[in-house]
N, C-alpha and C. Protein backbone atom coordinates (compact mmCIF):
# COMPACT_ATOMS: atom_id res chain seq x y z
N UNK A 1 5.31 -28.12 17.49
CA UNK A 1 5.37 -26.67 17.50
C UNK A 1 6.78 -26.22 17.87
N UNK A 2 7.48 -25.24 17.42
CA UNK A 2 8.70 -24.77 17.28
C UNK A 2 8.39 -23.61 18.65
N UNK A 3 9.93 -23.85 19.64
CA UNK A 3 9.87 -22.62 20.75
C UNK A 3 10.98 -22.15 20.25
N UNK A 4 10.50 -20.81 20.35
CA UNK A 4 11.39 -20.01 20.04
C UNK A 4 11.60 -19.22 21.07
N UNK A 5 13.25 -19.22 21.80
CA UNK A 5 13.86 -18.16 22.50
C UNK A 5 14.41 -17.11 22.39
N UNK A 6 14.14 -16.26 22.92
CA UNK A 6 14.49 -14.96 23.07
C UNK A 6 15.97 -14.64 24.07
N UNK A 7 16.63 -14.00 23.12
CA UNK A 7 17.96 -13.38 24.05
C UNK A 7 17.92 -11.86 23.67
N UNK A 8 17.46 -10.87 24.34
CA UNK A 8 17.94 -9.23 23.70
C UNK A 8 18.87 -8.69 24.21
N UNK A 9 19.79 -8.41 23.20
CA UNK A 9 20.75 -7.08 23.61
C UNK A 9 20.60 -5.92 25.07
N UNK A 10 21.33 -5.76 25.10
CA UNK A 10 21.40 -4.32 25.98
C UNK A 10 20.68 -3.04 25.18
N UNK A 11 20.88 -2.86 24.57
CA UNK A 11 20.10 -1.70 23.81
C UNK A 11 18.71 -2.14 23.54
N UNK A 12 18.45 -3.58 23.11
CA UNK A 12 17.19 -3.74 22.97
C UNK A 12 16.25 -3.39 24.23
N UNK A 13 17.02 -4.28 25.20
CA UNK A 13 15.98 -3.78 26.49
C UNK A 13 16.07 -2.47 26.96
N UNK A 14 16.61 -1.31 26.98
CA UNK A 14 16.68 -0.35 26.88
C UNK A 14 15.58 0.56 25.81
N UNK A 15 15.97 -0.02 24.80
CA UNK A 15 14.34 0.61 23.57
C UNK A 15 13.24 0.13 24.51
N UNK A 16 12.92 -1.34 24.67
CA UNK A 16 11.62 -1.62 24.93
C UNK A 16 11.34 -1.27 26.24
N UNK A 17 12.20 -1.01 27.18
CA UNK A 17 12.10 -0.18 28.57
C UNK A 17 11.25 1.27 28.00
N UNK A 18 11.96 1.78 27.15
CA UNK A 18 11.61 3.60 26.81
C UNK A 18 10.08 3.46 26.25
N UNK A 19 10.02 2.01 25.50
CA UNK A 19 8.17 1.98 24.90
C UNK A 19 7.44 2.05 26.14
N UNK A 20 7.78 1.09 26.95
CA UNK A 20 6.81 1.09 28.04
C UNK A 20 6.60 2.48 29.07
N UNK A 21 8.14 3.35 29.04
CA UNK A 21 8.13 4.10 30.23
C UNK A 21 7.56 5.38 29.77
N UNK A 22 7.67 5.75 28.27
CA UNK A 22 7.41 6.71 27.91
C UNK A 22 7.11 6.98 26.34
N UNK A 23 6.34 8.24 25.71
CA UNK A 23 5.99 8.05 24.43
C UNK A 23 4.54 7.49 24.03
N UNK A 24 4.61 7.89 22.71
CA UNK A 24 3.37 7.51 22.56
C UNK A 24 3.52 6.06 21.18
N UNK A 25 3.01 5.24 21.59
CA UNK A 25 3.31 4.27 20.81
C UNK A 25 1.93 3.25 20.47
N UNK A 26 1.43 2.63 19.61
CA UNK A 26 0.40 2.07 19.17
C UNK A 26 0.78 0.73 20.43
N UNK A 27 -0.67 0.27 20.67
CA UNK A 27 -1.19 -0.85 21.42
C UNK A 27 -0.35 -2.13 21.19
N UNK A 28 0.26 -2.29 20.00
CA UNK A 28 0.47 -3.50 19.52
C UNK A 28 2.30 -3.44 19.84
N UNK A 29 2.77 -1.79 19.73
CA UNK A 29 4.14 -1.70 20.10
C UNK A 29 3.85 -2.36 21.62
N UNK A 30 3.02 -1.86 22.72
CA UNK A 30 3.34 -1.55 23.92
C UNK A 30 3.20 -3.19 24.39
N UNK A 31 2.15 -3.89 23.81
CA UNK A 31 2.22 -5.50 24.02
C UNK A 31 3.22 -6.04 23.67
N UNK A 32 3.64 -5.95 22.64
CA UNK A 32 5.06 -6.57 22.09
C UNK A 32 5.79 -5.77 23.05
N UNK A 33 6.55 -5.18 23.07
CA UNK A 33 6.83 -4.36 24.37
C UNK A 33 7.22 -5.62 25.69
N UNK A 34 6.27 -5.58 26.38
CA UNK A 34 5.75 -6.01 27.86
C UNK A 34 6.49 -7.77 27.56
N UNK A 35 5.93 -8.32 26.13
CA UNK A 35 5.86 -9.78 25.94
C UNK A 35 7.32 -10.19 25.55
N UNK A 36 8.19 -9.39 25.25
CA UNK A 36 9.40 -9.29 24.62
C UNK A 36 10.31 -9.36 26.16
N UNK A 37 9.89 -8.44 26.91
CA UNK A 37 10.80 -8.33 28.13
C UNK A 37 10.35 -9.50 28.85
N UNK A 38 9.25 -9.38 28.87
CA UNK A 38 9.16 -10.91 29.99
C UNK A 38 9.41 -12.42 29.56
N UNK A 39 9.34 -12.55 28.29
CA UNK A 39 9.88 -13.18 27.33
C UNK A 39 11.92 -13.10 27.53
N UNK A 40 12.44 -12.63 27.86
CA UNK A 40 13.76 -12.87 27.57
C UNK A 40 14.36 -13.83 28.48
N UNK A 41 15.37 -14.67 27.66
CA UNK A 41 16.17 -15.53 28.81
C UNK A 41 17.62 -14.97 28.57
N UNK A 42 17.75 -14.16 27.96
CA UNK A 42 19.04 -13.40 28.07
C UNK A 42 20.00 -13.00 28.96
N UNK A 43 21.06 -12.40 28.62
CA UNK A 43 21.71 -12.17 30.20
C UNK A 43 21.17 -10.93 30.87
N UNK A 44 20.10 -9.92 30.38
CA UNK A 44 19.62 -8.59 30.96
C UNK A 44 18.06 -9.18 31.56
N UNK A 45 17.65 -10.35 31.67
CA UNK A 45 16.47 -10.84 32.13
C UNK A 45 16.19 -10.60 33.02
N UNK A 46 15.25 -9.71 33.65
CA UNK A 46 14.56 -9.70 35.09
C UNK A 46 14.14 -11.11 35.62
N UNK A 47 13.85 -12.23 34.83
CA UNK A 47 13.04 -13.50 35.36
C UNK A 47 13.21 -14.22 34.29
N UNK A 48 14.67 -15.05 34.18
CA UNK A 48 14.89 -16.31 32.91
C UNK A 48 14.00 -17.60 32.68
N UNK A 49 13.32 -17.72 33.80
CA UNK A 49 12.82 -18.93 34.45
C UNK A 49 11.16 -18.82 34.23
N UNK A 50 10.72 -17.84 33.43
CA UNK A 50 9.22 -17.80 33.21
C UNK A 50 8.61 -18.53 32.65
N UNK A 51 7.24 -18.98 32.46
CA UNK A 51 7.08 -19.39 31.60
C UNK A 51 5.99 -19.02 30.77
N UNK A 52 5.48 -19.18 29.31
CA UNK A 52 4.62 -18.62 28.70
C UNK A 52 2.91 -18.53 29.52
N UNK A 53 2.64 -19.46 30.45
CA UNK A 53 1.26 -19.48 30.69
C UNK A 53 1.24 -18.18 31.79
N UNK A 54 2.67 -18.09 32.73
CA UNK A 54 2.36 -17.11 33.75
C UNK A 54 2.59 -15.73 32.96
N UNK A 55 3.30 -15.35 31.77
CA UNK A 55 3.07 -14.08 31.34
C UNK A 55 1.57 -14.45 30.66
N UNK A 56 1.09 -15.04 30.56
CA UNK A 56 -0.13 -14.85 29.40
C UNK A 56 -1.20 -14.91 30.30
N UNK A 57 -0.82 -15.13 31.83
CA UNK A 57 -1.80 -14.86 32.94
C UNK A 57 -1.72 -13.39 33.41
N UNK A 58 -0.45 -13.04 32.75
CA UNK A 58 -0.17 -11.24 34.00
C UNK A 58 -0.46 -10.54 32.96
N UNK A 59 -0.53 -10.80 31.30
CA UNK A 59 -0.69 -9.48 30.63
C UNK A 59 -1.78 -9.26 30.34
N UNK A 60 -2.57 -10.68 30.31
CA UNK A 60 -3.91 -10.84 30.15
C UNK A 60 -4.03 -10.73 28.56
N UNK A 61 -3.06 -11.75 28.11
CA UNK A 61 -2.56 -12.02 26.28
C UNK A 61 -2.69 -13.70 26.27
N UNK A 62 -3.11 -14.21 25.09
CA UNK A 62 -3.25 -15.76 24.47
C UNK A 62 -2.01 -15.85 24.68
N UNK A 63 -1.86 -17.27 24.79
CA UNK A 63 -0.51 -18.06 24.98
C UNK A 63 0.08 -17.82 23.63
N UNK A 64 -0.76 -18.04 22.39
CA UNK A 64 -0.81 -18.13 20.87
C UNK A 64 0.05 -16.32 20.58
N UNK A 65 -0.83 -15.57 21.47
CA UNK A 65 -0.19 -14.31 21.05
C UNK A 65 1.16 -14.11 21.21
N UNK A 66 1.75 -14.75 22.31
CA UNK A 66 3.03 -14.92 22.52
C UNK A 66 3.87 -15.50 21.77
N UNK A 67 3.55 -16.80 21.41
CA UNK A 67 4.19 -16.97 20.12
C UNK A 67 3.88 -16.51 19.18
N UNK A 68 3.42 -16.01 18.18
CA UNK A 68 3.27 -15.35 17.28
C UNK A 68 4.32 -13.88 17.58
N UNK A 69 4.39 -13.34 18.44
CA UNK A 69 5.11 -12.46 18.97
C UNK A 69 6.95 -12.93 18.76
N UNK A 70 6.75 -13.70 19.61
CA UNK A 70 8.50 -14.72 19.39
C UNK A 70 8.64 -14.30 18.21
N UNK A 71 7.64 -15.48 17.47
CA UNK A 71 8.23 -16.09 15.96
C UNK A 71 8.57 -14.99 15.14
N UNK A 72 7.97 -14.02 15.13
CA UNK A 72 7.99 -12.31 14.38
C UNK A 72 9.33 -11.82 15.41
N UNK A 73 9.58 -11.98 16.17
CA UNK A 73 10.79 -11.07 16.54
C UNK A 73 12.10 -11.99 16.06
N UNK A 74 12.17 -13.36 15.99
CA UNK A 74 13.27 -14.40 15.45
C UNK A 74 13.35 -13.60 13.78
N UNK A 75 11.92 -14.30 13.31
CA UNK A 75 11.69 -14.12 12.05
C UNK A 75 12.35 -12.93 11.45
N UNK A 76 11.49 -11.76 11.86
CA UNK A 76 11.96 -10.54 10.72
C UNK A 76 12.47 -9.36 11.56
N UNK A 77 12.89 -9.75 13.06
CA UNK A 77 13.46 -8.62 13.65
C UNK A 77 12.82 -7.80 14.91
N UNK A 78 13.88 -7.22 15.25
CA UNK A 78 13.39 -6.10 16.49
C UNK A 78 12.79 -5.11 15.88
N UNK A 79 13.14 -4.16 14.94
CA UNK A 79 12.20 -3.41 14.28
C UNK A 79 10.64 -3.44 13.85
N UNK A 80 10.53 -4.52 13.32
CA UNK A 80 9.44 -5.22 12.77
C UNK A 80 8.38 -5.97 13.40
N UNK A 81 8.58 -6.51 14.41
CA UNK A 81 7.62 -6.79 15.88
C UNK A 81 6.99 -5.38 16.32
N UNK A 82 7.65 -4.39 16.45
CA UNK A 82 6.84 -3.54 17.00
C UNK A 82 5.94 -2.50 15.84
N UNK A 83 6.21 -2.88 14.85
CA UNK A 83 5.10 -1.97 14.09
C UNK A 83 4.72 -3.26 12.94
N UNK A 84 2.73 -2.17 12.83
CA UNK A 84 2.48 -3.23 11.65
C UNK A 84 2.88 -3.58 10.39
N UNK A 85 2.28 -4.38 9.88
CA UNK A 85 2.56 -4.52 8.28
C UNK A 85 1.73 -3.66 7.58
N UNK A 86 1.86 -2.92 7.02
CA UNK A 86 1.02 -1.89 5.80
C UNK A 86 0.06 -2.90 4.89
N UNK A 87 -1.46 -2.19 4.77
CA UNK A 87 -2.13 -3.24 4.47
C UNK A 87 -1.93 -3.75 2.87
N UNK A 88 -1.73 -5.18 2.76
CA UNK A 88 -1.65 -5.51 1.14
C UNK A 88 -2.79 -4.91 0.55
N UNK A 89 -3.89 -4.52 0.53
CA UNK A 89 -5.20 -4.05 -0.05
C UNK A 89 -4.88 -2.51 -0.71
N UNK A 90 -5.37 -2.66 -2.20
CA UNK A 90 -5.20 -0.86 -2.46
C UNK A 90 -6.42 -0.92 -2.18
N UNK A 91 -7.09 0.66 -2.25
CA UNK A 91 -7.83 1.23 -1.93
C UNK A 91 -7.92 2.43 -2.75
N UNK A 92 -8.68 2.20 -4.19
CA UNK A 92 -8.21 3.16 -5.60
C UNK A 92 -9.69 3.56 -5.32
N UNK A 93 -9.61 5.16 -5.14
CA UNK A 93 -11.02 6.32 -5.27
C UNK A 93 -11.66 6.45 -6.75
N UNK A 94 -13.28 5.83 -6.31
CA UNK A 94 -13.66 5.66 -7.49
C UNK A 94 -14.28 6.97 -7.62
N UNK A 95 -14.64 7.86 -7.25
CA UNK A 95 -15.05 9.28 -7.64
C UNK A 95 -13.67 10.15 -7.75
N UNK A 96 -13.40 10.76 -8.61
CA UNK A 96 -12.73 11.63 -9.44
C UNK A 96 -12.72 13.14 -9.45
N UNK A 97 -11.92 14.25 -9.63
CA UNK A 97 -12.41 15.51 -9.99
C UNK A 97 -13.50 15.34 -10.94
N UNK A 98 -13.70 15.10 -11.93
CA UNK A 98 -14.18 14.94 -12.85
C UNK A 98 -15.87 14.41 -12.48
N UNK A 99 -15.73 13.59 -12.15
CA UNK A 99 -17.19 12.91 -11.42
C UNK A 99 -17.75 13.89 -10.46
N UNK A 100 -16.63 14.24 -9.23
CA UNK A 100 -17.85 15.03 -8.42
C UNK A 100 -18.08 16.24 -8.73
N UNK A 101 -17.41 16.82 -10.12
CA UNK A 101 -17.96 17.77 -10.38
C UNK A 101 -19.50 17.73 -11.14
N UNK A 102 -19.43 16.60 -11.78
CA UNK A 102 -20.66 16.21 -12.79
C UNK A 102 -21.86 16.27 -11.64
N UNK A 103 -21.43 15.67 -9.92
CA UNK A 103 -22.70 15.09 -8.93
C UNK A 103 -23.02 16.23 -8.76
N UNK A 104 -21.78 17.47 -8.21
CA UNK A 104 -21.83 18.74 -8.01
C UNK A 104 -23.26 19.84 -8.88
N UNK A 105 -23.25 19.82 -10.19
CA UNK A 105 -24.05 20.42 -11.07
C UNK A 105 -25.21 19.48 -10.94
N UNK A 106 -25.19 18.15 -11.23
CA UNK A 106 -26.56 17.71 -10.74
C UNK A 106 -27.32 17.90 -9.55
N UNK A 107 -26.81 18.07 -8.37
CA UNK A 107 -27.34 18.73 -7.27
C UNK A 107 -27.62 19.91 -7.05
N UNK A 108 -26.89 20.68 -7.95
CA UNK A 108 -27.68 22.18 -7.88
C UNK A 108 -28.54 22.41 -9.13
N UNK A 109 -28.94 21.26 -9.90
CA UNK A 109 -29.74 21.21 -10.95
C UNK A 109 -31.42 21.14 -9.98
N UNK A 110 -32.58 21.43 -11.13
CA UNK A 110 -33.67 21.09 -10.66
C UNK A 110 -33.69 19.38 -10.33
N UNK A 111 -34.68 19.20 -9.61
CA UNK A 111 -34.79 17.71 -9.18
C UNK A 111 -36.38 17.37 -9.98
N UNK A 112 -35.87 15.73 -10.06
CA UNK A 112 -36.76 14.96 -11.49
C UNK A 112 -38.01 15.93 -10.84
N UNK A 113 -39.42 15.17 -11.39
CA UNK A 113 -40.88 15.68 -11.43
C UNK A 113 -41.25 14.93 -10.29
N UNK A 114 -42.03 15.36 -9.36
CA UNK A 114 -42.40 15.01 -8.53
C UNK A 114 -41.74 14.67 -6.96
N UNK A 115 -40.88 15.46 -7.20
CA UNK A 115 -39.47 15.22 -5.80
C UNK A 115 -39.30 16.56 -5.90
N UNK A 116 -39.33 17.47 -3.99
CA UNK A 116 -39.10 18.56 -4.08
C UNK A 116 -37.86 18.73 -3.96
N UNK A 117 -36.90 18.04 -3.70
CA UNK A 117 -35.24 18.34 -3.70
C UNK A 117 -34.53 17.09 -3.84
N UNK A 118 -33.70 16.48 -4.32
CA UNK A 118 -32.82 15.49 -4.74
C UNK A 118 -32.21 14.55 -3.45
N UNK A 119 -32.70 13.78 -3.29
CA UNK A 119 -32.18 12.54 -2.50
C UNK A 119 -30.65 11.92 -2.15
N UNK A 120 -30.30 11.26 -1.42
CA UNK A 120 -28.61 10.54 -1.87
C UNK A 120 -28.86 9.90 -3.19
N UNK A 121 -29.93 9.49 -2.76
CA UNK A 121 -30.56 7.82 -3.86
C UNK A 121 -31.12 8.30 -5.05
N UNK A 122 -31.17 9.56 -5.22
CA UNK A 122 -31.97 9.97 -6.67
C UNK A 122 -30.95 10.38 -7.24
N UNK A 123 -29.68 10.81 -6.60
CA UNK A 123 -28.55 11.58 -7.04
C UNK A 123 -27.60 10.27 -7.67
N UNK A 124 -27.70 9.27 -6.45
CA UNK A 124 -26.41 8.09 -7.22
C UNK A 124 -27.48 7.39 -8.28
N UNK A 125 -28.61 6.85 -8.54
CA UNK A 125 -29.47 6.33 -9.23
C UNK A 125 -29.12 7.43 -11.01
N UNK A 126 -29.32 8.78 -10.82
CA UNK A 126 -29.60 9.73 -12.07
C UNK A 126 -27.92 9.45 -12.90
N UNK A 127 -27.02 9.33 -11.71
CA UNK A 127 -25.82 9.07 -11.74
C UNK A 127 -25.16 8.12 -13.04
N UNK A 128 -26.03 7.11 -12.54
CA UNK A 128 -25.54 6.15 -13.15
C UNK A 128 -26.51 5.82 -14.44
N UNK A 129 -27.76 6.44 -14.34
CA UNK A 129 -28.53 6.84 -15.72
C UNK A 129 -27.80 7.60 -16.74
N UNK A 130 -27.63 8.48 -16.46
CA UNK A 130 -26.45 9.57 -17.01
C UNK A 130 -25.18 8.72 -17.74
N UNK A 131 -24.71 7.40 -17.29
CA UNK A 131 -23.83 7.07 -17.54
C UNK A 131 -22.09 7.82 -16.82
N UNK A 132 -22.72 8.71 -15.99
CA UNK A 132 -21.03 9.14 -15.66
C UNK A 132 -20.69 8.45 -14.50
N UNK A 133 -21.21 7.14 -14.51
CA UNK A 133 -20.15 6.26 -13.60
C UNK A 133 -20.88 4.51 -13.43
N UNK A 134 -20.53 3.96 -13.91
CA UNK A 134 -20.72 2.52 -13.62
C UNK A 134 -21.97 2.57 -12.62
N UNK A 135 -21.43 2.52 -11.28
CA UNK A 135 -22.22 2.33 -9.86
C UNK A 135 -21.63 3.15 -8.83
N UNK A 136 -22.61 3.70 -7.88
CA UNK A 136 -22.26 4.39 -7.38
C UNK A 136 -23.46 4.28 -5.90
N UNK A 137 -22.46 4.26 -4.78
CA UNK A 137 -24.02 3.88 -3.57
C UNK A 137 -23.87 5.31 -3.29
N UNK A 138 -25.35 5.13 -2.54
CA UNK A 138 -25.91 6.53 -2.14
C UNK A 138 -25.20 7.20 -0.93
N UNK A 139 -24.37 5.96 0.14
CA UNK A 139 -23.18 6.55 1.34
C UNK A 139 -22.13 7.42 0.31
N UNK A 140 -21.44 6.78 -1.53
CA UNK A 140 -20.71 7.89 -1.45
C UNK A 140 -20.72 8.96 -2.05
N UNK A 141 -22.20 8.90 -2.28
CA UNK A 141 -22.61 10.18 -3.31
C UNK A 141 -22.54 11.03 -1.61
N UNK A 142 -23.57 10.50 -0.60
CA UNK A 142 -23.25 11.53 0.61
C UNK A 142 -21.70 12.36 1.11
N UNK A 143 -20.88 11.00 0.85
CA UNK A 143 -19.32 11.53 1.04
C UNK A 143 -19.11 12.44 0.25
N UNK A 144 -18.68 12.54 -0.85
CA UNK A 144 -18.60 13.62 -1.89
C UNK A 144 -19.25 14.71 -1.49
N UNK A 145 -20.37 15.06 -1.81
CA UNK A 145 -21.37 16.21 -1.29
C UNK A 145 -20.76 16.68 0.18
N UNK A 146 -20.65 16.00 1.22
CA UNK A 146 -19.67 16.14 2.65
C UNK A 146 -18.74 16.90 2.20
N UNK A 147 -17.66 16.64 1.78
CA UNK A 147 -16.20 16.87 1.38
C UNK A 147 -16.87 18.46 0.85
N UNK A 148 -17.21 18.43 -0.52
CA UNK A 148 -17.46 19.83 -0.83
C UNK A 148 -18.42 20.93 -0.04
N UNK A 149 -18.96 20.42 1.06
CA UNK A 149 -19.48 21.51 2.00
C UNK A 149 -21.19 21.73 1.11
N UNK A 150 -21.62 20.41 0.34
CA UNK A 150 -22.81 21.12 -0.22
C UNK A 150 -23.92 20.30 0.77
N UNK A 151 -24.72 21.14 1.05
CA UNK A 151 -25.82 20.50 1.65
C UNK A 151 -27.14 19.86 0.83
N UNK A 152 -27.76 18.93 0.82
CA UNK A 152 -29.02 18.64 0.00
C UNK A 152 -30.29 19.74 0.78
N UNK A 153 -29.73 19.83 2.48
CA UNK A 153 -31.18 20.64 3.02
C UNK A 153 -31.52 22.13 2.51
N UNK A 154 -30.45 22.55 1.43
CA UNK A 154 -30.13 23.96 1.18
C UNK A 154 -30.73 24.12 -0.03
């Protein structure tokens, strides 16, 4: 396993002083943060002589988290340790203007025979009878209907 040491600048410890002392900063800044300073053997080190098990006893962080922490601050920087990575996953909206207007008119349409008002499940089911959409679950036929303020109890 590769150790990786830490030396920060003067300005660095100064930024990661200001995460901790003040501001509002995500969980993952303020750990990296804490693990970075106690982590330094630099010449601005409060304690050169630490070692990974006694910070990973005081922050109440995996030994593993610590490195992983290192290796990301060697690796790709001071910037980049303290914020995440943006997720690789798209996340493409499968309902459309177009679609929730179609769910829209079906819900203020009469409901089939024998049902006194239209369901999530009768709405995404007619949905996809209809053909105006592949598949569709009944959580986002509810979302849609949400968003436009229409109620089924109305």
């Amino acid at each position: 396993m590769i150790h990786y040491t830490i030396k920060l600048s003067k300005t660095e410890v100064d930024d990661l002083r200001k995460i901790i002392s003040k501001g509002s900063h995500t969980s993952q800044a303020f750990r990296a943060a804490y693990i970075l300073l106690n982590c330094d053997k630099g010449d601005y080190s409060a304690d050169p002589e630490i070692k990974n098990s006694e910070i990973s006893r005081v922050l109440k962080v995996g030994e593993r988290t610590i490195d992983r922490v290192k290796k990301k601050f060697i690796e790709e920087g001071f910037d980049n340790v303290l914020d995440r990575r943006p997720s690789p996953q798209n996340y493409t909206k499968k309902v459309d203007g177009d679609i929730e207007a179609k769910l829209v008119s079906l819900c203020c349409s009469e409901p089939p025979e024998g049902f006194a008002k239209w369901s999530l499940r009768l709405l995404a089911d007619k949905m996809v009878e209809l053909k105006y959409i592949d598949y569709i679950s009944h959580v986002t036929v509810g979302e849609v209907l949400k968003k436009t303020n229409l109620s089924l109890g109305k």
